[in-house]
Structure formats: C-alpha cells, structure tokens
C-alpha atoms as a PDB file:
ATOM      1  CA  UNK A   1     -13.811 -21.225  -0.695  1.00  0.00           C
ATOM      2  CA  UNK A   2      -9.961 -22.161  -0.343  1.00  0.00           C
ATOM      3  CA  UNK A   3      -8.610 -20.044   2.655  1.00  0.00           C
ATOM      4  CA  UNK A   4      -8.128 -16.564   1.375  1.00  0.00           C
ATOM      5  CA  UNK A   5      -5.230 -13.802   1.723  1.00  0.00           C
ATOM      6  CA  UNK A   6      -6.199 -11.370   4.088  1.00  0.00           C
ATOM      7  CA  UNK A   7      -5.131  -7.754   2.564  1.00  0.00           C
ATOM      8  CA  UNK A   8      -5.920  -4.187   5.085  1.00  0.00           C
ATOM      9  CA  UNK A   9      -4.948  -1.066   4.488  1.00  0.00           C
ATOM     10  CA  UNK A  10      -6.438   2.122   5.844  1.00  0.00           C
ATOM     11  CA  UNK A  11      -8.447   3.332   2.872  1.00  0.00           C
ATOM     12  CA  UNK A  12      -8.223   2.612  -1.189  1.00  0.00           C
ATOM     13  CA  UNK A  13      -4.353   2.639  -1.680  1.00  0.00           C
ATOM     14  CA  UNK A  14      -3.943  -0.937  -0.922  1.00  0.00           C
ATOM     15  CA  UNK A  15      -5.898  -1.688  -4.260  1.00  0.00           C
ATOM     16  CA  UNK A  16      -2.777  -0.814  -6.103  1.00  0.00           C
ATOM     17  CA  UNK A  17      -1.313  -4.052  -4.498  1.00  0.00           C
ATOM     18  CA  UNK A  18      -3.885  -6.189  -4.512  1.00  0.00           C
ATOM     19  CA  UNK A  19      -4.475  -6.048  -7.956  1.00  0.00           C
ATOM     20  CA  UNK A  20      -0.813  -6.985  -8.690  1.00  0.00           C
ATOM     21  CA  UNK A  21      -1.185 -10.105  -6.567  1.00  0.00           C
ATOM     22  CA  UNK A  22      -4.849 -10.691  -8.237  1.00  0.00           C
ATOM     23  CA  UNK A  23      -2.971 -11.011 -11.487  1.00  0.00           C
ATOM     24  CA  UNK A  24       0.172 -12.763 -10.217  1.00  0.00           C
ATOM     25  CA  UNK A  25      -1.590 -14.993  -7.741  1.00  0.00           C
ATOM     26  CA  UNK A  26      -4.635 -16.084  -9.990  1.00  0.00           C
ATOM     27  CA  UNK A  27      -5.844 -19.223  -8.217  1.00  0.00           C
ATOM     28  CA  UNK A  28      -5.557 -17.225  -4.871  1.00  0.00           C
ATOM     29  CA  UNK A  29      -9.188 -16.019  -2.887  1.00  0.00           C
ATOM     30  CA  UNK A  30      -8.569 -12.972  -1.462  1.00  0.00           C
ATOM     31  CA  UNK A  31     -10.372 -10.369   1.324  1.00  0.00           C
ATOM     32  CA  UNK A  32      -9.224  -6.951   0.772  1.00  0.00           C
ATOM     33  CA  UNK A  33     -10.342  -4.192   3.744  1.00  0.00           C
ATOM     34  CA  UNK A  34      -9.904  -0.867   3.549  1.00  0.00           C
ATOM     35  CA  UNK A  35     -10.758   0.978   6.951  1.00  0.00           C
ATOM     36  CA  UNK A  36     -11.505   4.453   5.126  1.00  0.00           C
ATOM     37  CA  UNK A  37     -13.854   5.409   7.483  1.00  0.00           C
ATOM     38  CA  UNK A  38     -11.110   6.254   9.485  1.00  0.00           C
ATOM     39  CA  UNK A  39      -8.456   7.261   7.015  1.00  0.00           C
ATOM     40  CA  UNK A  40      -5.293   8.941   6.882  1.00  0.00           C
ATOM     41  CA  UNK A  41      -3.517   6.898   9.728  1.00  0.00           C
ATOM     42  CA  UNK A  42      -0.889   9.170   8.060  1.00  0.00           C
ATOM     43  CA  UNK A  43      -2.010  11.534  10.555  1.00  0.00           C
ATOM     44  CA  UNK A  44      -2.688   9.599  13.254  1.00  0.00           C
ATOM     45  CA  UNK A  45      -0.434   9.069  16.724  1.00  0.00           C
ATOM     46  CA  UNK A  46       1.502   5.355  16.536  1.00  0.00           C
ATOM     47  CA  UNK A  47      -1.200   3.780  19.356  1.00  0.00           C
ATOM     48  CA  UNK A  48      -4.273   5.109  17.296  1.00  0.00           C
ATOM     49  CA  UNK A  49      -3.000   3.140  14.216  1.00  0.00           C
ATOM     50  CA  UNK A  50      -2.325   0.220  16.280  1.00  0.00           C
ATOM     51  CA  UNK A  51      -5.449   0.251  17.772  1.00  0.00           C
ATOM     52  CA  UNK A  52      -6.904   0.857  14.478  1.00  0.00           C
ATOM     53  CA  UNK A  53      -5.007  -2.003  12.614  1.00  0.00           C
ATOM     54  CA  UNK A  54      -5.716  -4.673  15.627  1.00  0.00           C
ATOM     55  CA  UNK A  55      -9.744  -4.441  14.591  1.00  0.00           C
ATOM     56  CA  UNK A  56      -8.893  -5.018  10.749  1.00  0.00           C
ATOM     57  CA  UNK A  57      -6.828  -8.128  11.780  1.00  0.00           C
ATOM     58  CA  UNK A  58      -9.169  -9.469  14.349  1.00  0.00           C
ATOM     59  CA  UNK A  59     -11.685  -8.977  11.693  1.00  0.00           C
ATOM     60  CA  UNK A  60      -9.678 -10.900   8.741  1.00  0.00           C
ATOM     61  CA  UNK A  61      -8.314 -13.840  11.437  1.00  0.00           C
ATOM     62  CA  UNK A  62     -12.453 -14.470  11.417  1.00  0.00           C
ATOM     63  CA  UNK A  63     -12.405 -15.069   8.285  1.00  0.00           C
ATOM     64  CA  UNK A  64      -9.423 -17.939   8.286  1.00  0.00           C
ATOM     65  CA  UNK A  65      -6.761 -16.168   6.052  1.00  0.00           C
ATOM     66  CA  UNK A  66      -3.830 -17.792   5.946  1.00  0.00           C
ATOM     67  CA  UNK A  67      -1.484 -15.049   5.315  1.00  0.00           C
ATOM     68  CA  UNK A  68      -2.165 -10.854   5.776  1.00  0.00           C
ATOM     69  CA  UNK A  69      -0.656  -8.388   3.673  1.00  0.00           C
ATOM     70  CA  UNK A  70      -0.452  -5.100   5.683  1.00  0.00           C
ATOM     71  CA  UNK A  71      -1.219  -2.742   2.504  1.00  0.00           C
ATOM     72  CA  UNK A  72       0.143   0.300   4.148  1.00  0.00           C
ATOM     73  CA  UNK A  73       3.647   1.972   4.655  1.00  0.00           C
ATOM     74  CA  UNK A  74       2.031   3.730   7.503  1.00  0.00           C
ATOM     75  CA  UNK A  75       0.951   0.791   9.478  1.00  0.00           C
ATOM     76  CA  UNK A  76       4.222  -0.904   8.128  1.00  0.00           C
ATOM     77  CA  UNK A  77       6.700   1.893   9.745  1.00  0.00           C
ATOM     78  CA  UNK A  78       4.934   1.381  13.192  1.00  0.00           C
ATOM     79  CA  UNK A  79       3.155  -1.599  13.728  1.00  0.00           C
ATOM     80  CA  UNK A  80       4.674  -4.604  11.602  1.00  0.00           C
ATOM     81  CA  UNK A  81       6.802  -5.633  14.477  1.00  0.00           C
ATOM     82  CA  UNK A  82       4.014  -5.557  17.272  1.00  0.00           C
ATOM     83  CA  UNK A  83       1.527  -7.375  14.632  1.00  0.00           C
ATOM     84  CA  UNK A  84       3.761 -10.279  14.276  1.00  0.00           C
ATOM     85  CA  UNK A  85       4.414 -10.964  18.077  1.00  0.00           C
ATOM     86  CA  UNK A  86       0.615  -9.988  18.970  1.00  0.00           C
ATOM     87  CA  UNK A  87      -0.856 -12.265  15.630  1.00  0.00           C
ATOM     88  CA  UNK A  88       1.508 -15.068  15.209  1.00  0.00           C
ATOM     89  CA  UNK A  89      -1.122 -17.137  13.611  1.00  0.00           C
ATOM     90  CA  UNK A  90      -0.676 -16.288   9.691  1.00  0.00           C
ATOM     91  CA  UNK A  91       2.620 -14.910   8.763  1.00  0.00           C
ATOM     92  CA  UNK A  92       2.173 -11.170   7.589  1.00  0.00           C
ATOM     93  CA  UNK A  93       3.958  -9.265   5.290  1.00  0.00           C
ATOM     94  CA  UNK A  94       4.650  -5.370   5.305  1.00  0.00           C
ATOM     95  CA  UNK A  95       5.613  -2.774   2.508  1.00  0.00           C
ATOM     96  CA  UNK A  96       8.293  -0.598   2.305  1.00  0.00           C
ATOM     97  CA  UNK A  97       9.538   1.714  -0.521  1.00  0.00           C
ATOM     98  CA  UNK A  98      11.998   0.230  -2.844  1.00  0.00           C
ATOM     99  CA  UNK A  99      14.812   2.158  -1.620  1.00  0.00           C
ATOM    100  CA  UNK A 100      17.514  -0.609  -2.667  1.00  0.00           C
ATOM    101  CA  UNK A 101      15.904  -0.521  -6.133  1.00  0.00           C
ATOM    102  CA  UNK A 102      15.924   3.209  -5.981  1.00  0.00           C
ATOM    103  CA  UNK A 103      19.574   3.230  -5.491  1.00  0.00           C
ATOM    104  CA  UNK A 104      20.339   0.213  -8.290  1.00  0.00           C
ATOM    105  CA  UNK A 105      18.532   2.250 -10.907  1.00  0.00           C
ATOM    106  CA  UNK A 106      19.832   6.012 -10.338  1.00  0.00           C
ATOM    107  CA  UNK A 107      22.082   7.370 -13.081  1.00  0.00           C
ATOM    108  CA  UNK A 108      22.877  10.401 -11.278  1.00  0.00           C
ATOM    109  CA  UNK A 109      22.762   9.466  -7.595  1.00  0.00           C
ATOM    110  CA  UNK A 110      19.841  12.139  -7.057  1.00  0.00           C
ATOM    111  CA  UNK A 111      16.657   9.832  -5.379  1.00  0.00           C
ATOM    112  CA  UNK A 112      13.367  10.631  -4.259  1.00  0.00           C
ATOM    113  CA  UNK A 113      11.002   8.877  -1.572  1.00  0.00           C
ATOM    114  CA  UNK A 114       7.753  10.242  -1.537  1.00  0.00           C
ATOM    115  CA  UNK A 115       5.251   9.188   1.462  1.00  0.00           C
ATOM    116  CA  UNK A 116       3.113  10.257   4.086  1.00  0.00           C
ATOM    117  CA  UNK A 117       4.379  12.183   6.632  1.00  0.00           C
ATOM    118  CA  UNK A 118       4.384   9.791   9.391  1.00  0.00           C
ATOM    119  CA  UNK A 119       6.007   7.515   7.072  1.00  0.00           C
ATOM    120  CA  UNK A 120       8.541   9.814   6.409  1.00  0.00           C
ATOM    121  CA  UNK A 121       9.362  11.011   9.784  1.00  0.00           C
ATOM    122  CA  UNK A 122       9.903   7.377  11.213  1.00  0.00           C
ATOM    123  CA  UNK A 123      13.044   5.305  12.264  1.00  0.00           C
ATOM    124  CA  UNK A 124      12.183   2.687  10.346  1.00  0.00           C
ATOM    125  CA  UNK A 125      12.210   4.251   6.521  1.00  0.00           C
ATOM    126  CA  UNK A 126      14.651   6.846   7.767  1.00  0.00           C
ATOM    127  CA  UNK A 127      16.744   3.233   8.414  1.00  0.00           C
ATOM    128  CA  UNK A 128      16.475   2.231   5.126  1.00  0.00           C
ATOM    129  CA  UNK A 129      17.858   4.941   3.397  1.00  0.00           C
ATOM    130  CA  UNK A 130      20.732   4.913   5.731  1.00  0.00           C
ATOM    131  CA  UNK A 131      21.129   1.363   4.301  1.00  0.00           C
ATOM    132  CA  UNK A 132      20.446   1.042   1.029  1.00  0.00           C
ATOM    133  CA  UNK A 133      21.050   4.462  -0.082  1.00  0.00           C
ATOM    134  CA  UNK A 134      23.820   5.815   1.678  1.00  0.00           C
ATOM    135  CA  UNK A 135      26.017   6.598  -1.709  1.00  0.00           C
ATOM    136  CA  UNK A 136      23.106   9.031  -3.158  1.00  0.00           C
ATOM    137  CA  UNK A 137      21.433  12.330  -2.131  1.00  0.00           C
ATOM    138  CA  UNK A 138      18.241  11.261  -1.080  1.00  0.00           C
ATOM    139  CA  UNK A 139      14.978  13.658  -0.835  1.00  0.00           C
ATOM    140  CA  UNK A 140      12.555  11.881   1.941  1.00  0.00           C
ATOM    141  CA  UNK A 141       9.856  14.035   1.625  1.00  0.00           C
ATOM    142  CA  UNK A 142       6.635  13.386   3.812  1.00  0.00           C
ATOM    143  CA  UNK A 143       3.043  14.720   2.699  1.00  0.00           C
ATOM    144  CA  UNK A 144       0.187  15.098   5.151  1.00  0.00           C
ATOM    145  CA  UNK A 145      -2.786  16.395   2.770  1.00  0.00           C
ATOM    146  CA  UNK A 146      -2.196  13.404  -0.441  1.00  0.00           C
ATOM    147  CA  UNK A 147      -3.694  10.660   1.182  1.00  0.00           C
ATOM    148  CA  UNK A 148      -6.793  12.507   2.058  1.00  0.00           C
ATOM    149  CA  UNK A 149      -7.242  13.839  -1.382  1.00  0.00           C
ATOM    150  CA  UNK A 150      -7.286  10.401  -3.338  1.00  0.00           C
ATOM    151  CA  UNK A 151      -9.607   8.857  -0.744  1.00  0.00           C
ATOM    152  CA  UNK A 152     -11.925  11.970  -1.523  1.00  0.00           C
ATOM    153  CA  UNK A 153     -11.510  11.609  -5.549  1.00  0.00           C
ATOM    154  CA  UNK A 154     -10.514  15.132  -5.639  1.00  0.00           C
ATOM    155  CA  UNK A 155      -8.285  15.385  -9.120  1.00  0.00           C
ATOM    156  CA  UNK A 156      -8.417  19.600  -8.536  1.00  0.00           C
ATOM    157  CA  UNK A 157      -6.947  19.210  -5.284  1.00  0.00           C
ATOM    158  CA  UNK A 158      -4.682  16.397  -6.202  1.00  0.00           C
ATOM    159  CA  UNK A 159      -2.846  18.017  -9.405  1.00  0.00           C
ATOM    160  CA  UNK A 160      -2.614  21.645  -7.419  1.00  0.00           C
ATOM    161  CA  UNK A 161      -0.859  19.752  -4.358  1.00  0.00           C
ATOM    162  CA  UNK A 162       1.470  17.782  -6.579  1.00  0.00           C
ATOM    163  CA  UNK A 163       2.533  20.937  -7.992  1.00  0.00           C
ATOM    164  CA  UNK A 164       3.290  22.315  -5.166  1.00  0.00           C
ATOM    165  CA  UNK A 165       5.330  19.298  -3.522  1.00  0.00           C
ATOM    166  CA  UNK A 166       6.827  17.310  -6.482  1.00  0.00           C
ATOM    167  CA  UNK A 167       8.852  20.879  -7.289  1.00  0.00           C
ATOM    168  CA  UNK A 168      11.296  20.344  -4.476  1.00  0.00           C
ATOM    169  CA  UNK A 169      12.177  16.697  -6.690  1.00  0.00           C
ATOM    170  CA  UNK A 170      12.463  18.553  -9.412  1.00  0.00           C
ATOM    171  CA  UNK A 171      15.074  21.007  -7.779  1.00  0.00           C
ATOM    172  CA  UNK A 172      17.043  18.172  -7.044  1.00  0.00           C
ATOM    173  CA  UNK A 173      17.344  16.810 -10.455  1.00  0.00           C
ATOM    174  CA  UNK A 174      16.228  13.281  -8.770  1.00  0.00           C
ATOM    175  CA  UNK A 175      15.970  10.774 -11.647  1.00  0.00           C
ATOM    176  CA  UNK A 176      14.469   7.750  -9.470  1.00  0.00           C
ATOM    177  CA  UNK A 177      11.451   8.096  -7.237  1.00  0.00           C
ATOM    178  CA  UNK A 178      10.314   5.393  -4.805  1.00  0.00           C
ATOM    179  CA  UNK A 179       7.042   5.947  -4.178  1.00  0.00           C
ATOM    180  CA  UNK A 180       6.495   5.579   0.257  1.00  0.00           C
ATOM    181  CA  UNK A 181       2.585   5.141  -0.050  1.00  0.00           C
ATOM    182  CA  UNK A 182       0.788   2.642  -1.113  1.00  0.00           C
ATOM    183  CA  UNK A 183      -2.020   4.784  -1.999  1.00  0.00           C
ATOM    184  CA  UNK A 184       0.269   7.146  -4.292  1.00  0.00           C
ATOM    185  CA  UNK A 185       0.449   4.511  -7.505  1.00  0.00           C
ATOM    186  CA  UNK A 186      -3.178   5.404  -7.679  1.00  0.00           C
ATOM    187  CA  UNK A 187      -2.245   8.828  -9.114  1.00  0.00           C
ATOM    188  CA  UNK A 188       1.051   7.501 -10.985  1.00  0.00           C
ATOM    189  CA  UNK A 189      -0.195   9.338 -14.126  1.00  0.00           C
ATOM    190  CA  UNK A 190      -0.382  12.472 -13.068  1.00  0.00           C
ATOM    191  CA  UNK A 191       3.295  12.137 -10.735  1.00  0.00           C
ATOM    192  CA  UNK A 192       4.922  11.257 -14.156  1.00  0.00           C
ATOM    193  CA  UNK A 193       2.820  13.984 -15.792  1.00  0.00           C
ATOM    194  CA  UNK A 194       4.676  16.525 -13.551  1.00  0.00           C
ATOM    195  CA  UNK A 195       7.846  14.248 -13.317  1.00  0.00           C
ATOM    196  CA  UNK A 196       8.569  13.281 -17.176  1.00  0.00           C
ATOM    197  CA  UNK A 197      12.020  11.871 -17.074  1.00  0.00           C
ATOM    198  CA  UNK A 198      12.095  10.342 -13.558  1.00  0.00           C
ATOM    199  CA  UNK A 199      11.848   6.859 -13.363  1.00  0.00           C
ATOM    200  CA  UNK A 200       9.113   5.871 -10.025  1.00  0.00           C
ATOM    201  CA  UNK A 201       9.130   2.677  -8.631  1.00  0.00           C
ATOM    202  CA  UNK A 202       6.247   1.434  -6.022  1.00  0.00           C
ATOM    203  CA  UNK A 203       6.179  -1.733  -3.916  1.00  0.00           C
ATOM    204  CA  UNK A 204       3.746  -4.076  -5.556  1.00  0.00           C
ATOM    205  CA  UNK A 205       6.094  -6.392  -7.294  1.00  0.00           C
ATOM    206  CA  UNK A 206       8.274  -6.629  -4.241  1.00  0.00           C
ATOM    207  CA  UNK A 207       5.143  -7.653  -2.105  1.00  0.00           C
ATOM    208  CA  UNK A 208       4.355 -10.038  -4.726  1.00  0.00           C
ATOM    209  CA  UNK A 209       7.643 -12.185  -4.582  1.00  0.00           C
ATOM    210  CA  UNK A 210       7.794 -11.935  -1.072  1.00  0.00           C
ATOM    211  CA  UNK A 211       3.806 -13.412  -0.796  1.00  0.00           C
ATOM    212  CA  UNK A 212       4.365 -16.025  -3.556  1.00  0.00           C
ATOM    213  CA  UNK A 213       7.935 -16.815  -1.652  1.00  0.00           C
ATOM    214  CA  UNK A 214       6.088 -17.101   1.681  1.00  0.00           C
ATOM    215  CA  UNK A 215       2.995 -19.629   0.121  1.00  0.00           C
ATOM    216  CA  UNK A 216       5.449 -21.887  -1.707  1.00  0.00           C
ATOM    217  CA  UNK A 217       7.741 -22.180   1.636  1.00  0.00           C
ATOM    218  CA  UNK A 218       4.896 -23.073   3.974  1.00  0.00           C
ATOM    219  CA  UNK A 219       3.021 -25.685   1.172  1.00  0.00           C
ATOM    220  CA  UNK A 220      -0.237 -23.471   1.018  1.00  0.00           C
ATOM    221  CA  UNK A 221      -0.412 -21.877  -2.474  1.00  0.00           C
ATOM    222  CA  UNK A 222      -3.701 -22.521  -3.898  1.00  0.00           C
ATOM    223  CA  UNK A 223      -4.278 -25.672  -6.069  1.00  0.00           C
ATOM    224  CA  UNK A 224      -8.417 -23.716  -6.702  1.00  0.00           C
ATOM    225  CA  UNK A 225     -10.055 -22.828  -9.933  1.00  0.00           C
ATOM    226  CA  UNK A 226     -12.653 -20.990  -7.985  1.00  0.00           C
ATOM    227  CA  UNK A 227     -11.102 -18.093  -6.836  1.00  0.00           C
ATOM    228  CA  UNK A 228     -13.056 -15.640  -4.577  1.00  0.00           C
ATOM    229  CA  UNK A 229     -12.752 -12.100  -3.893  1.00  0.00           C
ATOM    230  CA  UNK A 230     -14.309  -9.951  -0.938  1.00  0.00           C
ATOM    231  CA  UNK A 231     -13.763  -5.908  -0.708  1.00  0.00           C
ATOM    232  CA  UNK A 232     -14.444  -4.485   2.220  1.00  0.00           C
ATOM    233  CA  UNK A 233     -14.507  -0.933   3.433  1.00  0.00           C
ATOM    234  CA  UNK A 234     -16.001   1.466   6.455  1.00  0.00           C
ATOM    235  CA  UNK A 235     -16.500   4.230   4.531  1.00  0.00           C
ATOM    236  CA  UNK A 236     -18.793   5.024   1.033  1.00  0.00           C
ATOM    237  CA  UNK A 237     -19.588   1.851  -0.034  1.00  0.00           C
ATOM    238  CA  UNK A 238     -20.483   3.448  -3.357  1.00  0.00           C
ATOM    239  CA  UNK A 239     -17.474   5.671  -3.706  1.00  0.00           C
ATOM    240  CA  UNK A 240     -15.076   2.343  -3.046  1.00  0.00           C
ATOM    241  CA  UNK A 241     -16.953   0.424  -5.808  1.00  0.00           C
ATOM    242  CA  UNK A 242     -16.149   2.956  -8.585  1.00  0.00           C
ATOM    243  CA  UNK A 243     -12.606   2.635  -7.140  1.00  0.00           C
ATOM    244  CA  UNK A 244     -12.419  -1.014  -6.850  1.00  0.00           C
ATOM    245  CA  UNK A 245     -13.783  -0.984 -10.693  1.00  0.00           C
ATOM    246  CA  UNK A 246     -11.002   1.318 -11.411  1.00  0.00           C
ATOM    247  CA  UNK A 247      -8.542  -0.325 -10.048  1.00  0.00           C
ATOM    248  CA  UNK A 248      -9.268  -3.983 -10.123  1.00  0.00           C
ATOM    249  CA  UNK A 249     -11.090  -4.292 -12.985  1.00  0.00           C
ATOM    250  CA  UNK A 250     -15.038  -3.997 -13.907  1.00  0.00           C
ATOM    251  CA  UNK A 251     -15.408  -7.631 -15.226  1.00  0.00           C
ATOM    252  CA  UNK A 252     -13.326  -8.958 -11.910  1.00  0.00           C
ATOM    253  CA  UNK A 253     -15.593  -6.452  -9.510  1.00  0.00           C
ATOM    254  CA  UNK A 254     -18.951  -7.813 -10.998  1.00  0.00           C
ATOM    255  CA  UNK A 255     -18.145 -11.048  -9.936  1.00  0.00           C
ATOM    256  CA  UNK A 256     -16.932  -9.991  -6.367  1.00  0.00           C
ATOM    257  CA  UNK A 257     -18.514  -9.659  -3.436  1.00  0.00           C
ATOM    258  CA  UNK A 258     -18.247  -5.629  -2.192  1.00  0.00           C
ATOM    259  CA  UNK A 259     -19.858  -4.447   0.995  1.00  0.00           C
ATOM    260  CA  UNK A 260     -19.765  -1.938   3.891  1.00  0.00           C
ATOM    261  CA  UNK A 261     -18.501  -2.940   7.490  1.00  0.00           C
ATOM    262  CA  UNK A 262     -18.357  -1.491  10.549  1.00  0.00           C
ATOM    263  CA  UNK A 263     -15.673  -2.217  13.193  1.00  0.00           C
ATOM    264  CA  UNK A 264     -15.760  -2.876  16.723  1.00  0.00           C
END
C-alpha cells in the first residue's frame, strides 16, 4: 500500500470530507478514524480534546501517513497549533468555516456560521469573522446537543432541534450560511429543508485544494492504481458501517477495510 492520508475526527462528521478527497484524490490510500466512542469533543474542556486527539495521531503516525487531515472544527479551534509543534513529522491540515466565502457570496450582508458550541465560543473562529467578515452582520451561533444527535442517527431529534435553532437565522434574513462543523453537511438536506433560500457552504472543497496543494508541493501525490481505504472508529462498529455506506459509498465500503479500535 502507497503511504496513506491519515484523516481523525471525533465521530462520523469527518466522512463528509473524506469522501470529497476520495473523489478528488482518487489514486490516494487513505485511513479515516473517527474516535466516537468518545464523542462530542464539542463539549469537552480544551486539554480533554488534546489529550483525546494526541491518541488518534499517535495511532495514524503508526500507520506511516504522510499527511493528517484534522476532520474537526473542534479540534481545529484548539489544538491545530499544538499538533503541529508536538507532530512535526507529516504536515497537517485543519478546517475552518468558509467565512471569506461566506462574505464573497452574501447579497444582503446578513451571514450565518453554524457550529458547535466550543467552536463557536473560541478566539480562533471568533478571529475569523473579525477578518473576513467584518462588512456583514454575522450570526455565530454555537450548538451543544447537534453533534450528539447525528452520531446517535436520531432524525426525530435532529429535525425538532433544527427547528428550534435555525429560527434565530431565519430572523436575521441571513442569505449565506457557513456551516462550523464538519459533522453538520451530514444533515445538509434537512438545514436547506428549513433554510430554502439560503445559500450553505461547508469546508470540504477548501480542505481539498489545500491537501492536493500540500502533496504536489512536497513531491508525494500518489502515482498508485491500488488505492486502499481503512475506517476506523471506537464506537458501534455496526452503526459506523451503515454510515460509512451512506456517506462514502456502498460499492467503495465493500471493498474497504472497516473495523473497531480501541485507544490507549
């Protein structure tokens, strides 16, 4: 196996990525692991999801990827900084919302950023919309119960919670959304169900060019025609299966290799 892209993420959301740079990045292996066992980090103190995320790298660095992709805004907004000095080995690349994109595509100057509540809260996203947004009203709105809810599959919960916290966007007459969680494309449907003529943007395509950008520069994009794929996860083995299939792709999961890991 060529060396793979390492991709971790603390539960399912992370699948929205990966299968954008699955597509993109065809001759690429990749190891995606998803650390639901112990998801939401969105809840979490900032040393619990460091301590967290160190185990997921250690793990992947095992495995000799030669570049991580940290598939979480959560671990992004406090940790990409500290990964970088403390794993210098592979470069790694973070997500954040698409703020700047936000602000290029707004009509009326009325945005939305919708993540979790730690992600919401922090310098670093707070940052960005000082930067790249500073000429609209923005709506940063942080939600502590979402994450939970996809990584349980519960649509019931889901739908009632989105009406409840999409209606202050809707107040606002935002007409741009920038989705903050990489686990929130997973219900994109149903937040343009309840948001019909907003236009929401989410970070895959960014992560893409800045992966493919990153390959090319260091002379390591793969030359393979055997590409291999690994999913990972702490939690329900058979619960992230149906997702992977749902998100990935049935034909590309039935030739992958899925299976249940424990951290230490």
């Amino acid at each position: 196996m060529n060396e793979p892209i390492g991709i971790i993420d603390s539960g399912l959301g992370g699948l929205s990525i990966a299968s954008v740079l699955i597509k993109k990045l065809p001759r690429e292996s990749f190891i995606y692991l998803a650390d639901s066992r112990n998801c939401p980090y969105g809840q979490k103190d900032k040393e619990e999801i460091y301590e967290l995320t160190k185990k997921m790298v250690k793990y992947l660095l095992k495995k000799n990827i030669k570049l991580l992709v940290v598939a979480c805004n959560t671990i992004t907004v406090t940790s990409i900084d500290k990964l970088r000095k403390d794993f210098n080995e592979v470069p790694i690349v973070g997500i954040v919302p698409v703020i700047k994109t936000a602000q290029e595509k707004t009509a009326n100057g009325r945005i939305g950023v919708y993540s979790t509540m730690v992600t919401a809260k922090s310098p670093y996203q707070k940052d960005l919309i000082r930067k790249f947004a500073k000429n609209s009203n923005v709506v940063n709105l942080g939600s502590l119960k979402l994450v939970s809810l996809i990584e349980k599959g519960e649509g019931e919960g889901i739908n009632r919670l989105l009406n409840k916290e999409l209606r202050i966007f809707k107040e606002n007459n935002i007409d741009v959304l920038a989705l903050g969680c990489s686990h929130f494309p997973l219900i994109k449907k149903e937040i343009s169900r309840l948001l019909p003529n907003v236009l929401i943007l989410d970070s895959s395509i960014a992560v893409f060019h800045q992966v493919k950008r990153i390959l090319e520069n260091n002379n390591i994009l793969s030359s393979s025609q055997n590409s291999d794929y690994n999913f990972l996860t702490t939690g329900d083995k058979k619960f992230f299966t149906k997702f992977v299939k749902k998100t990935i792709g049935a034909k590309l999961t039935n030739k992958a290799k899925l299976s249940r890991i424990s951290l230490q």
